[in-house]
C-alpha atoms as a PDB file:
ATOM      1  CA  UNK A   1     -24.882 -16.156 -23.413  1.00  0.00           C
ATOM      2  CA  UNK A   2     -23.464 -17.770 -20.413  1.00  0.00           C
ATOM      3  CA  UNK A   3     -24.474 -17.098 -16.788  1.00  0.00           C
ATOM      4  CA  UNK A   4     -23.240 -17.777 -13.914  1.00  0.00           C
ATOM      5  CA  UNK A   5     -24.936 -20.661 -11.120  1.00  0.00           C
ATOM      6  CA  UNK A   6     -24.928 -20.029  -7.628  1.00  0.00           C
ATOM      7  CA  UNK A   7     -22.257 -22.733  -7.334  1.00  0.00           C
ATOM      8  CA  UNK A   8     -19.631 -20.745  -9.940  1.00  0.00           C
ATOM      9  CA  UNK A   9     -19.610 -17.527  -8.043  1.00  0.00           C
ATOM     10  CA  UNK A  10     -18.539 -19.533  -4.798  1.00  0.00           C
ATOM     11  CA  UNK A  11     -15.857 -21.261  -6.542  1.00  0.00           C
ATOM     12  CA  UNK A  12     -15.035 -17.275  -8.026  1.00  0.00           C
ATOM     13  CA  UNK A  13     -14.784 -16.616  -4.252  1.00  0.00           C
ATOM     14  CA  UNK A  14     -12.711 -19.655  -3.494  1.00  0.00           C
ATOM     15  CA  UNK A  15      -9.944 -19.184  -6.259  1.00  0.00           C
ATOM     16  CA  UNK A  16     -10.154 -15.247  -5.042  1.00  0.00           C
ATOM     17  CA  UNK A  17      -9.563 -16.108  -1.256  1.00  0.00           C
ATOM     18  CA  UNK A  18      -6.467 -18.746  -1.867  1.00  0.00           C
ATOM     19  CA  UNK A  19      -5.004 -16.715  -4.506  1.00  0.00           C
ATOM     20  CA  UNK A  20      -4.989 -13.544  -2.003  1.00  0.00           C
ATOM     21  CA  UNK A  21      -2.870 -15.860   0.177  1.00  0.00           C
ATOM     22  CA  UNK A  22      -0.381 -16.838  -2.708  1.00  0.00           C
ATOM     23  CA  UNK A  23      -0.102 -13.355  -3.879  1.00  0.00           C
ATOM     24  CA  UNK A  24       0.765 -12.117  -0.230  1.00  0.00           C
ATOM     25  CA  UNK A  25      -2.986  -9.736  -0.009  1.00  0.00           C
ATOM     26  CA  UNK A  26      -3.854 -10.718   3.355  1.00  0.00           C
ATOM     27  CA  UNK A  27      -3.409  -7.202   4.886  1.00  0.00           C
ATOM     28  CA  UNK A  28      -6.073  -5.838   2.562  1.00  0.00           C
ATOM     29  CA  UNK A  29      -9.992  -6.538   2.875  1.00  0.00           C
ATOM     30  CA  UNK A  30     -11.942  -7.902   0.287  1.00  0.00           C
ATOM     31  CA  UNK A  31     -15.131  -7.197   0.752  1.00  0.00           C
ATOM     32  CA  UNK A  32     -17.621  -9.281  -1.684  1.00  0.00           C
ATOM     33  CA  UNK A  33     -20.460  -7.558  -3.057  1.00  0.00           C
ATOM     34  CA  UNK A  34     -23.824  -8.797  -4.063  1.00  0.00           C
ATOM     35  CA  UNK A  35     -24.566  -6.303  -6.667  1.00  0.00           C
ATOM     36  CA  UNK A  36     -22.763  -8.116  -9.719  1.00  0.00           C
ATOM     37  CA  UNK A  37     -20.433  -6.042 -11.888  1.00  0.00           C
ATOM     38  CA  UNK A  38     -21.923  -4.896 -14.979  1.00  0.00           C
ATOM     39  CA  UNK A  39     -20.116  -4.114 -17.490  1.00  0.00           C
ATOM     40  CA  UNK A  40     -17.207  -6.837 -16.873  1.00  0.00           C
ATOM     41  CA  UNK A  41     -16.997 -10.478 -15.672  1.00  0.00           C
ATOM     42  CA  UNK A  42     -15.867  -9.208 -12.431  1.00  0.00           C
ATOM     43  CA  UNK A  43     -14.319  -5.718 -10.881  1.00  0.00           C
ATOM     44  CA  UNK A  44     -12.584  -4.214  -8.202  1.00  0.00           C
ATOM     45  CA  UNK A  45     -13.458  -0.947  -7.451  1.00  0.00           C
ATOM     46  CA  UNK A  46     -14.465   1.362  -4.258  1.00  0.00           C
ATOM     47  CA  UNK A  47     -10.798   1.344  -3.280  1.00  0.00           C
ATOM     48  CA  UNK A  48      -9.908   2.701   0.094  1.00  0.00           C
ATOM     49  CA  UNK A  49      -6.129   2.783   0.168  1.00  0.00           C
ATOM     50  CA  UNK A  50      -5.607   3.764   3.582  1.00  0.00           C
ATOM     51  CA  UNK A  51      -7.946   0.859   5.620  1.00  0.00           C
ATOM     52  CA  UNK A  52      -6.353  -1.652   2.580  1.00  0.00           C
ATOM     53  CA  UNK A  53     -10.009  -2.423   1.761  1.00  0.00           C
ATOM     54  CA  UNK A  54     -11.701  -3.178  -1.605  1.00  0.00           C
ATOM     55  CA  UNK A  55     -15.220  -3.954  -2.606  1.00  0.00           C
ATOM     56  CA  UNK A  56     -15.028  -7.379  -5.409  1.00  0.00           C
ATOM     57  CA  UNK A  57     -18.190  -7.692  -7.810  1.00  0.00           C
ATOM     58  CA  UNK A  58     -17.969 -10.897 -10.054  1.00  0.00           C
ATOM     59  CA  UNK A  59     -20.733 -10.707 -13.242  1.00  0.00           C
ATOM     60  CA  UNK A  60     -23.202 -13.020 -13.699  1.00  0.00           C
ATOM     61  CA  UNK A  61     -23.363 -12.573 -17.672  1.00  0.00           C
ATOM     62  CA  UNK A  62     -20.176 -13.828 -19.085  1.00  0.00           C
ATOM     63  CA  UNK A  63     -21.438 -12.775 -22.666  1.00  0.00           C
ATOM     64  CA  UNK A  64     -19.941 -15.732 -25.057  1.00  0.00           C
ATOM     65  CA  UNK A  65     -16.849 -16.629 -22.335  1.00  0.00           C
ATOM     66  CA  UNK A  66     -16.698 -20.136 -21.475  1.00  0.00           C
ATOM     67  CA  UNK A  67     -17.335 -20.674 -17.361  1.00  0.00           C
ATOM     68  CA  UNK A  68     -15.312 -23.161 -16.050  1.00  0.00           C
ATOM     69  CA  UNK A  69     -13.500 -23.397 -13.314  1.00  0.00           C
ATOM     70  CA  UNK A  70     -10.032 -22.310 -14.775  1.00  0.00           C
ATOM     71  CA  UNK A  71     -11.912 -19.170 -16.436  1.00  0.00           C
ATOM     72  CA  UNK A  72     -13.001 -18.837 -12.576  1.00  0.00           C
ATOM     73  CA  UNK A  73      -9.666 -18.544 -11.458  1.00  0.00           C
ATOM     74  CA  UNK A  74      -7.676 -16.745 -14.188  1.00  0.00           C
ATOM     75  CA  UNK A  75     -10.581 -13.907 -13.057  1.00  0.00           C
ATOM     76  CA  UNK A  76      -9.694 -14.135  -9.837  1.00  0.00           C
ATOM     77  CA  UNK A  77      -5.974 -13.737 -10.152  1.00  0.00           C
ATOM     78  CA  UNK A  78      -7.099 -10.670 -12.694  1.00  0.00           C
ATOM     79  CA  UNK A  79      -8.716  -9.196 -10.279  1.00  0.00           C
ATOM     80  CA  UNK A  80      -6.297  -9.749  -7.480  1.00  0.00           C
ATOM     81  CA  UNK A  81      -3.398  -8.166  -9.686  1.00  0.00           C
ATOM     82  CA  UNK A  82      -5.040  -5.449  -9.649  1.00  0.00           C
ATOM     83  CA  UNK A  83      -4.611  -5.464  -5.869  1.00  0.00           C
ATOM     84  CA  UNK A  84      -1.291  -6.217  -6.582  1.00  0.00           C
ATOM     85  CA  UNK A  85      -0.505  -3.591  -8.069  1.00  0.00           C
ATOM     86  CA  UNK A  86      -2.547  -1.009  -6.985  1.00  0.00           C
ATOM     87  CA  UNK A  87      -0.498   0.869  -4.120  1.00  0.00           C
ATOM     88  CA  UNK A  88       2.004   1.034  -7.452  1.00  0.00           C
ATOM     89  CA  UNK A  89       0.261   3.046  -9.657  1.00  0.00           C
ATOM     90  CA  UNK A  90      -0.725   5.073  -6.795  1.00  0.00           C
ATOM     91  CA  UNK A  91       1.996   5.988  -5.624  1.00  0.00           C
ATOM     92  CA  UNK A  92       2.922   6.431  -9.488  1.00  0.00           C
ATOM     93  CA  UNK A  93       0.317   8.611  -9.443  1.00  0.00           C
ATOM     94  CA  UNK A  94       1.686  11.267  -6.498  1.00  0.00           C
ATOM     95  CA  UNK A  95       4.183  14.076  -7.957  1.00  0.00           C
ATOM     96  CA  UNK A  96       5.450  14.384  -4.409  1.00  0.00           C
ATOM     97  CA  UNK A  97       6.490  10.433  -4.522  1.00  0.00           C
ATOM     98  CA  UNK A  98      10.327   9.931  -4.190  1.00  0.00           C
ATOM     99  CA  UNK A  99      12.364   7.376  -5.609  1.00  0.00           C
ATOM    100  CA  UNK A 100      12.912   5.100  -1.900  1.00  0.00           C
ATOM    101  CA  UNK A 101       8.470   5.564  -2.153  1.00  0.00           C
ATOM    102  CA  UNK A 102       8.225   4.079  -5.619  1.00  0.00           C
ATOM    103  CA  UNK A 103      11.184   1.320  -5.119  1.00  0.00           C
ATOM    104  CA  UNK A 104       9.117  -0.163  -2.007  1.00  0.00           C
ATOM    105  CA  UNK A 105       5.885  -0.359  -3.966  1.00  0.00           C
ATOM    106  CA  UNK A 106       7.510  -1.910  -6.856  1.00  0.00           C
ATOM    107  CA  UNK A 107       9.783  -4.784  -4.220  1.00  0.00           C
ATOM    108  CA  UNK A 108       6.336  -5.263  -3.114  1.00  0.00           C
ATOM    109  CA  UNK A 109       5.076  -6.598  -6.519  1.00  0.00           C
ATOM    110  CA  UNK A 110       8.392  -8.658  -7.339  1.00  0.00           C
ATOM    111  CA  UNK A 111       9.068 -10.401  -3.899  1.00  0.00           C
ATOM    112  CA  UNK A 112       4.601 -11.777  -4.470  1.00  0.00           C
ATOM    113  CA  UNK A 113       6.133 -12.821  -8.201  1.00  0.00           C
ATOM    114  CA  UNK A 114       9.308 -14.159  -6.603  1.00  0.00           C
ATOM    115  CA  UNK A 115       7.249 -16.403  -4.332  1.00  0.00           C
ATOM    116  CA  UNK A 116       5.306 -17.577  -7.082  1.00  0.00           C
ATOM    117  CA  UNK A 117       7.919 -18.221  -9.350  1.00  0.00           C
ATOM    118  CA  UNK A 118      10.530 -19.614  -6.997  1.00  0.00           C
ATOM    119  CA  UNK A 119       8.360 -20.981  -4.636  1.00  0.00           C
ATOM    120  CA  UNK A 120      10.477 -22.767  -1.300  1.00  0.00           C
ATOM    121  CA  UNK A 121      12.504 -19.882  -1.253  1.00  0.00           C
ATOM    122  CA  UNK A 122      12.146 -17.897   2.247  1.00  0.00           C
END
């Protein structure tokens, strides 16, 4: 069984904070929670779409996963893709959604992959 320290759920919240940046997330809220996830090594979940504001639980029982700091931050850019991709899947979601709605939630995702993958660009 591994468990977190302390000192690991900081460096969670570090890799979570400059990934935000990288993926472009600054307009929503991440608001950390106290009460560690469950059922999962880390979650996302009392969504509010239209204040762009999410509650983040990290676990503190990793079960038999390795802690480390890049199993840290492959979490944290889990979790954040979720973000990513969230207004997406809403908007998926809506029967009323039209084509131009979709296309600007999807350009959203590829220009935060764009910038990753072809960083310098503008």
């Amino acid at each position: 069984m591994a468990l977190l320290t302390d000192a690991d759920v900081a460096e969670y919240w570090r890799h979570l904070r400059a990934w935000q940046i990288k993926l472009g997330l600054q307009d929503w809220r991440i608001v950390y929670s106290p009460i560690p996830a469950k059922k999962a090594m880390a979650e996302m979940d009392k969504w509010d779409w239209l204040q762009r504001q999410v509650t983040a639980r990290v676990g503190r029982d990793w079960k038999s996963s390795p802690i480390n700091s890049a199993t840290l931050e492959q979490t944290a850019v889990l979790e954040l893709l979720h973000v990513l991709l969230y207004e997406l899947v809403q908007e998926a979601k809506n029967p009323h959604a039209t084509e131009d709605d979709l296309g600007s939630k999807e350009h959203r995702v590829i220009n935060a992959l764009e910038q990753l993958l072809v960083p310098g660009g503008e």
